[in-house]
N, C-alpha and C. Protein backbone atom coordinates (compact mmCIF):
# COMPACT_ATOMS: atom_id res chain seq x y z
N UNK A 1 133.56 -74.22 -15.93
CA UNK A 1 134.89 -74.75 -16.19
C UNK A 1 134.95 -75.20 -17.65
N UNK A 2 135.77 -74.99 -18.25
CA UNK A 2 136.53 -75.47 -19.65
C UNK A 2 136.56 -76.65 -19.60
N UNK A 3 136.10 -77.50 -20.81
CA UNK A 3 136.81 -78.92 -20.64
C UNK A 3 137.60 -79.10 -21.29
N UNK A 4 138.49 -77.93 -21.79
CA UNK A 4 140.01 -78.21 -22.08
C UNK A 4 140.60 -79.35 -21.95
N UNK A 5 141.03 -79.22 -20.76
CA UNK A 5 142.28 -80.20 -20.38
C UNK A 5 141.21 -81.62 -20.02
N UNK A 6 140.37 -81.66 -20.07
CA UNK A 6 139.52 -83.38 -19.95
C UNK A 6 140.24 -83.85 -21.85
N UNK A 7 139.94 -82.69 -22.61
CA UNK A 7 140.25 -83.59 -24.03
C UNK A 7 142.05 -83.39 -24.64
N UNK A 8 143.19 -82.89 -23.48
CA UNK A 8 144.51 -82.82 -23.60
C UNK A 8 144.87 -84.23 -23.81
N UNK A 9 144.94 -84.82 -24.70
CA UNK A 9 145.61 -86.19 -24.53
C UNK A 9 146.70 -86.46 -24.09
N UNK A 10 147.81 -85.56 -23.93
CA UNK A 10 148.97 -85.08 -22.76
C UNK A 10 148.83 -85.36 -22.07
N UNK A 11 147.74 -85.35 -20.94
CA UNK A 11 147.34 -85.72 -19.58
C UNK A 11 147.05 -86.68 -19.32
N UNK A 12 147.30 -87.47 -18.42
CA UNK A 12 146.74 -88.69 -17.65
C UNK A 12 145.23 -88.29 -17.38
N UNK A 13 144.43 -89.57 -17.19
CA UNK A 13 143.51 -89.64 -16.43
C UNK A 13 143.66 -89.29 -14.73
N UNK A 14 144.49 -89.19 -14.45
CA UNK A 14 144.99 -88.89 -13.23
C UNK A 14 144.96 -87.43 -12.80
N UNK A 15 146.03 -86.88 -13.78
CA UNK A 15 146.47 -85.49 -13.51
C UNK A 15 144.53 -85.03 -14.02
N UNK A 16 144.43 -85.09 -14.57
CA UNK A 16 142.55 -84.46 -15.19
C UNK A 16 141.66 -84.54 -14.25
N UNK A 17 141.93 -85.61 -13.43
CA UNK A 17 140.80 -85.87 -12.08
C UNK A 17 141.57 -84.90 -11.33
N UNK A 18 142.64 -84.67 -10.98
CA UNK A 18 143.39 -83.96 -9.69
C UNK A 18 142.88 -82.18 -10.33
N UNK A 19 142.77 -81.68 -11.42
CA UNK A 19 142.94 -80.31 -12.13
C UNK A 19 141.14 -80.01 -11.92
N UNK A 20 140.29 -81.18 -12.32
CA UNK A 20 139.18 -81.32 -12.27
C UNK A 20 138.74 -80.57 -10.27
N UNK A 21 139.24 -81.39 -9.27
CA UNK A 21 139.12 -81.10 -7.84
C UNK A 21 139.56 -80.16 -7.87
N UNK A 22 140.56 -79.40 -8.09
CA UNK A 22 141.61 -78.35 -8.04
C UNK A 22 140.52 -76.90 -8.42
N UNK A 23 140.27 -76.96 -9.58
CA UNK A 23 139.41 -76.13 -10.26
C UNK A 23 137.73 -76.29 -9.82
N UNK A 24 137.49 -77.45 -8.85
CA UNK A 24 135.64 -77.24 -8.59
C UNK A 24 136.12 -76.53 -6.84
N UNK A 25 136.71 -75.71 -6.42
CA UNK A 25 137.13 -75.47 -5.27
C UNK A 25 136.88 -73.80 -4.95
N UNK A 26 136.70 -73.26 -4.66
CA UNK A 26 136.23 -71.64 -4.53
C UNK A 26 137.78 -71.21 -4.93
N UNK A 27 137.38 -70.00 -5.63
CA UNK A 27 138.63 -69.02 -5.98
C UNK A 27 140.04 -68.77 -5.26
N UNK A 28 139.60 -68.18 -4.25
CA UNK A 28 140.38 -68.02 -3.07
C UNK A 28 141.16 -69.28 -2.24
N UNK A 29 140.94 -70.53 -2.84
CA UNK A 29 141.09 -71.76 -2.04
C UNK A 29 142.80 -72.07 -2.23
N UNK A 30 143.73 -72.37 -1.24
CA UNK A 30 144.59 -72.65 -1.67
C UNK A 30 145.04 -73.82 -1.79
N UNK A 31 145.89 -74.43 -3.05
CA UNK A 31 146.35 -75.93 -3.21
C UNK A 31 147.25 -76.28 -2.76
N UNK A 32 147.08 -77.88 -2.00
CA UNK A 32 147.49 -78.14 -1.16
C UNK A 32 147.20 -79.95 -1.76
N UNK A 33 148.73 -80.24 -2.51
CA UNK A 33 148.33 -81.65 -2.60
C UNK A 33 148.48 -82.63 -1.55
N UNK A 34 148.21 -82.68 -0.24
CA UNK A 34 148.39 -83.08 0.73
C UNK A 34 146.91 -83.48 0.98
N UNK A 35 146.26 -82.07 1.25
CA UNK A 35 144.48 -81.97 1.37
C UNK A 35 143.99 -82.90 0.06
N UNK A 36 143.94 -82.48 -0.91
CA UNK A 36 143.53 -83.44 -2.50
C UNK A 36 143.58 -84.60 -2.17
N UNK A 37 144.79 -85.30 -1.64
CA UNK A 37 145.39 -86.60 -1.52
C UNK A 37 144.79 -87.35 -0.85
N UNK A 38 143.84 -86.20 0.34
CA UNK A 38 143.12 -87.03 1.49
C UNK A 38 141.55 -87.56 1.03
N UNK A 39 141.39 -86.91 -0.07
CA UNK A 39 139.69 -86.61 -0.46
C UNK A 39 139.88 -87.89 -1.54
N UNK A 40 140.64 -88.65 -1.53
CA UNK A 40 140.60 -89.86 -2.91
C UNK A 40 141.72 -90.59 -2.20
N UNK A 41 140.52 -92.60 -3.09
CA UNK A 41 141.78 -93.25 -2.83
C UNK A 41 143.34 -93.43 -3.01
N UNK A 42 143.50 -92.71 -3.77
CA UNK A 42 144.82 -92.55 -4.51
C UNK A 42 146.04 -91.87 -3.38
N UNK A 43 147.25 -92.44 -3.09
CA UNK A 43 147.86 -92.15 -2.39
C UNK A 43 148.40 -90.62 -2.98
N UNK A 44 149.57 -89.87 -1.72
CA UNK A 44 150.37 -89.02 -1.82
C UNK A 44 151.04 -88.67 -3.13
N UNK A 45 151.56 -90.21 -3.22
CA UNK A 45 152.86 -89.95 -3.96
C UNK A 45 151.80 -89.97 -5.50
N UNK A 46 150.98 -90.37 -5.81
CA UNK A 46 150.02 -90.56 -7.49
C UNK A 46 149.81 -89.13 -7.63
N UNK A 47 149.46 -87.99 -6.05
CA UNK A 47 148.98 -86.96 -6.33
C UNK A 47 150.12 -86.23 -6.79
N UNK A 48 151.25 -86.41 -5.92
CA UNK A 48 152.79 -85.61 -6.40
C UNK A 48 152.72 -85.81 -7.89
N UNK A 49 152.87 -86.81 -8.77
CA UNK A 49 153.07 -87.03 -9.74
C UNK A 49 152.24 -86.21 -10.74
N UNK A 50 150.84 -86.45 -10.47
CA UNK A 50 149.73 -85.70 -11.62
C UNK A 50 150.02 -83.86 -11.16
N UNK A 51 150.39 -83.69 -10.12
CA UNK A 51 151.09 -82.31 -9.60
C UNK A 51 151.83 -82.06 -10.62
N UNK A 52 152.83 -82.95 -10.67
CA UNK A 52 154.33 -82.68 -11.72
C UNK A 52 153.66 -82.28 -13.00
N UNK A 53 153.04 -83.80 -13.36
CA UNK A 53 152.29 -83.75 -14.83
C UNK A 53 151.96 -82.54 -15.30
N UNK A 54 150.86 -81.78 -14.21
CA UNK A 54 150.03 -80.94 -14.46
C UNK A 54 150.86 -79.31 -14.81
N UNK A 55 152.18 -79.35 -13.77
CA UNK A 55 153.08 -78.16 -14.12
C UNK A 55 153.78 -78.41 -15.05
N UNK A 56 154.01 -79.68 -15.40
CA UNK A 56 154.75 -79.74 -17.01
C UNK A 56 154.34 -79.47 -18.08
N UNK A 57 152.97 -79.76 -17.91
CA UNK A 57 152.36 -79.02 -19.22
C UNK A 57 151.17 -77.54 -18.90
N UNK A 58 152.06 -76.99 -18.36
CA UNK A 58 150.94 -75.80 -17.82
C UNK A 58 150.23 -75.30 -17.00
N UNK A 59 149.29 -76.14 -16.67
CA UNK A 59 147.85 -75.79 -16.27
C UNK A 59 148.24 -75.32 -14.43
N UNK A 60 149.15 -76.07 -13.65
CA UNK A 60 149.43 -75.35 -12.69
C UNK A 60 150.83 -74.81 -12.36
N UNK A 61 150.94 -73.12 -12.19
CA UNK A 61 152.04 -72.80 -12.41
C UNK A 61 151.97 -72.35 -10.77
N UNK A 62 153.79 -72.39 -10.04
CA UNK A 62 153.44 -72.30 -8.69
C UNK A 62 154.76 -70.73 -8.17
N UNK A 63 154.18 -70.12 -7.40
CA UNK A 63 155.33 -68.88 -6.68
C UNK A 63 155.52 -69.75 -5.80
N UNK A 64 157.41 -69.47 -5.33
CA UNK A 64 157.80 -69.83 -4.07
C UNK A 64 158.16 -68.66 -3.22
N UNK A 65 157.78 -68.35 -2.06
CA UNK A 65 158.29 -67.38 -1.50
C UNK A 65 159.03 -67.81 -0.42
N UNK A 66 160.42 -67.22 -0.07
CA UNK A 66 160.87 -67.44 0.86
C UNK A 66 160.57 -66.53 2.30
N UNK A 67 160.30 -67.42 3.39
CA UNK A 67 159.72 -67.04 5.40
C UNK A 67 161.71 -66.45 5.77
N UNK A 68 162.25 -66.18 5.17
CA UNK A 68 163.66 -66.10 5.80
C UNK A 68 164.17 -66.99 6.38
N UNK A 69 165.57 -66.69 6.18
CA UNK A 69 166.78 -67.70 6.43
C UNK A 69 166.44 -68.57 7.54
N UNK A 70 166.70 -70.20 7.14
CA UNK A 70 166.28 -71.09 8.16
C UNK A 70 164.48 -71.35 8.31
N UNK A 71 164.08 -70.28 7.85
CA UNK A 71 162.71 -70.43 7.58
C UNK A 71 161.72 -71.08 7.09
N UNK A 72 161.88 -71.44 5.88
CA UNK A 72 161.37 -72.48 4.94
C UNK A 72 160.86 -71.74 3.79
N UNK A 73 160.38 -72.34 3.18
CA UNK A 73 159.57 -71.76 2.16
C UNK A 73 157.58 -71.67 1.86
N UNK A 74 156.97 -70.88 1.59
CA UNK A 74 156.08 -70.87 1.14
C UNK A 74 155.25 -71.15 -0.33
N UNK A 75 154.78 -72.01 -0.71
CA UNK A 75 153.93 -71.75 -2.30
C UNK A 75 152.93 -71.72 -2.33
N UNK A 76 152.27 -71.10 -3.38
CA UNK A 76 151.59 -70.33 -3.74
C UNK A 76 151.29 -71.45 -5.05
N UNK A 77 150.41 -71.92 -5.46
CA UNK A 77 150.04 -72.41 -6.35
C UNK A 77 148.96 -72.05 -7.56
N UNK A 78 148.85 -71.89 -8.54
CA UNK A 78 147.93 -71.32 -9.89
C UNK A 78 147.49 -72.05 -10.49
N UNK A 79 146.51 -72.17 -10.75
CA UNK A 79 145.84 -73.24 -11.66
C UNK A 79 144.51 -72.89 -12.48
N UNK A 80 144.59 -73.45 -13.93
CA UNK A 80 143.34 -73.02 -15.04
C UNK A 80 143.11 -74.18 -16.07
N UNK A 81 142.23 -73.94 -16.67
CA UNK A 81 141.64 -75.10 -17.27
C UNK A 81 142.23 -74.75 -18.46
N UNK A 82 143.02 -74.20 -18.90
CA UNK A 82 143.66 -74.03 -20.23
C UNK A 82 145.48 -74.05 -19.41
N UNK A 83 146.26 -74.19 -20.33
CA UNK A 83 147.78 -73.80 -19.56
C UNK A 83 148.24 -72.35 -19.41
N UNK A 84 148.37 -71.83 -18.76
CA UNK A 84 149.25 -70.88 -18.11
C UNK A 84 150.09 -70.60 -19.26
N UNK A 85 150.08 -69.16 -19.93
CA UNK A 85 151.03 -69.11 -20.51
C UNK A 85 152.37 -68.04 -19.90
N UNK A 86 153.39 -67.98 -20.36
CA UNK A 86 154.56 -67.49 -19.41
C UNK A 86 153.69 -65.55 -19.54
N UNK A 87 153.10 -65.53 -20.63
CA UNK A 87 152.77 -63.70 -20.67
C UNK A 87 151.88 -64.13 -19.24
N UNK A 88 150.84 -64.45 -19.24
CA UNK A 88 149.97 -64.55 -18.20
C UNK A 88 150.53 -64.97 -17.01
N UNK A 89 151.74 -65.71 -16.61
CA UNK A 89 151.77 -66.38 -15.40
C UNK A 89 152.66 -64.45 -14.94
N UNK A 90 153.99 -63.56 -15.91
CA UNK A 90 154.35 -62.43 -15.34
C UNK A 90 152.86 -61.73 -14.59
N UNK A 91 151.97 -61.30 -15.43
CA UNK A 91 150.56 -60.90 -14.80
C UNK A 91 149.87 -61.48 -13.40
N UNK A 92 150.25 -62.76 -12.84
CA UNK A 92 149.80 -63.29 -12.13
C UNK A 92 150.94 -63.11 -10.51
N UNK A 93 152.08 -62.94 -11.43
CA UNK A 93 152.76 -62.63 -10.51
C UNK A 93 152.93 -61.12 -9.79
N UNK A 94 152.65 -60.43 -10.88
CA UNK A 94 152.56 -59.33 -10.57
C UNK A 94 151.72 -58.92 -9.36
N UNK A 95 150.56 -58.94 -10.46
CA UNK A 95 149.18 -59.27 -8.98
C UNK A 95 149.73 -59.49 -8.00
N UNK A 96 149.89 -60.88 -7.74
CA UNK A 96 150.19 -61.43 -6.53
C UNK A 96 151.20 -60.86 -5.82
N UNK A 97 151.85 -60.14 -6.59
CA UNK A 97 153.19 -59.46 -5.28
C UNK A 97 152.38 -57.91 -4.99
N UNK A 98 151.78 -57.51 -5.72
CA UNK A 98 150.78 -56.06 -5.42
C UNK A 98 149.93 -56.76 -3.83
N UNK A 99 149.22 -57.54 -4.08
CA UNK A 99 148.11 -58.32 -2.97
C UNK A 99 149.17 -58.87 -1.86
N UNK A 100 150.09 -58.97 -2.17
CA UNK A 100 151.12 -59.65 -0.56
C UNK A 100 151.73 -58.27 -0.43
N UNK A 101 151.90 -57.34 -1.14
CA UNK A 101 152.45 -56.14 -0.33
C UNK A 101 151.54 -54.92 0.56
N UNK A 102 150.17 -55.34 0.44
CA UNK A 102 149.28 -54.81 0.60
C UNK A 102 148.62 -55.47 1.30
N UNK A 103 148.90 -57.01 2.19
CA UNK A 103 148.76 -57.66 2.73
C UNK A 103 146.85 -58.50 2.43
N UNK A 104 146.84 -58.48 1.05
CA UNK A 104 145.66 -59.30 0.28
C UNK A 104 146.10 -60.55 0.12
N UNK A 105 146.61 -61.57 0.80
CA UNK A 105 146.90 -62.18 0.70
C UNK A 105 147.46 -62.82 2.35
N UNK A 106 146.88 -63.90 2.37
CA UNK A 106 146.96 -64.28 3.99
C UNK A 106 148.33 -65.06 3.95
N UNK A 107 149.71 -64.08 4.65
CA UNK A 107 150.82 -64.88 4.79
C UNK A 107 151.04 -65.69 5.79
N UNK A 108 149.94 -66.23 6.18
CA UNK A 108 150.25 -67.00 7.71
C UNK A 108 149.84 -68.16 7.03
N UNK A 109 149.37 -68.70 6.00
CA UNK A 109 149.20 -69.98 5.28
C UNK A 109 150.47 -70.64 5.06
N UNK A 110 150.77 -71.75 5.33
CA UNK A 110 152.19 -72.27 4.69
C UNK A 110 151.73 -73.78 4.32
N UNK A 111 152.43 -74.19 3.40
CA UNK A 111 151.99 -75.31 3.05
C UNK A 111 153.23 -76.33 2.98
């Protein structure tokens, strides 16, 4: 891992611990600030926030997909130890709609 974003002075100590868990997690793992929230004292709502933080300046960029009407929605969350830039996040999306049309990608996850 990069220690990029440990020396972003942009970032909270907060959002850096949450990107820190986020990123020591296997590849394939999906984010889920609900799960994060449970693994530290820090409530829900501190994790929502360093969430926000963390997509405001980059580092996690998220797909929403919509389950159909009345359905709800699905996300898909991205995250790197440097920020996401918009060339890289089209690439990521791309991917990712190649791997959900090809069913690489487990759509029975909802978060």
């Amino acid at each position: 891992m990069n220690n990029y974003f440990l020396q972003d002075e942009n970032l909270s100590s907060s959002a850096k611990g949450v990107l820190a868990v986020i990123l020591s997690n296997k590849d394939n793992w999906r984010i889920y600030p609900d799960e994060i929230a449970k693994r530290s004292k820090d409530g829900l709502a501190s994790h929502k926030s360093a969430f926000k933080e963390l997509e405001q300046h980059g580092y996690i960029r998220t797909i929403k997909k919509s389950l159909g009407r009345g359905k709800g929605i699905q996300y898909y969350r991205f995250a790197q130890d440097i920020p996401i830039t918009e060339k890289n996040f089209e690439f990521i999306k791309e991917r990712f709609e190649r791997e959900l049309s090809t069913g690489g990608v487990d759509s029975d996850l909802q978060d």
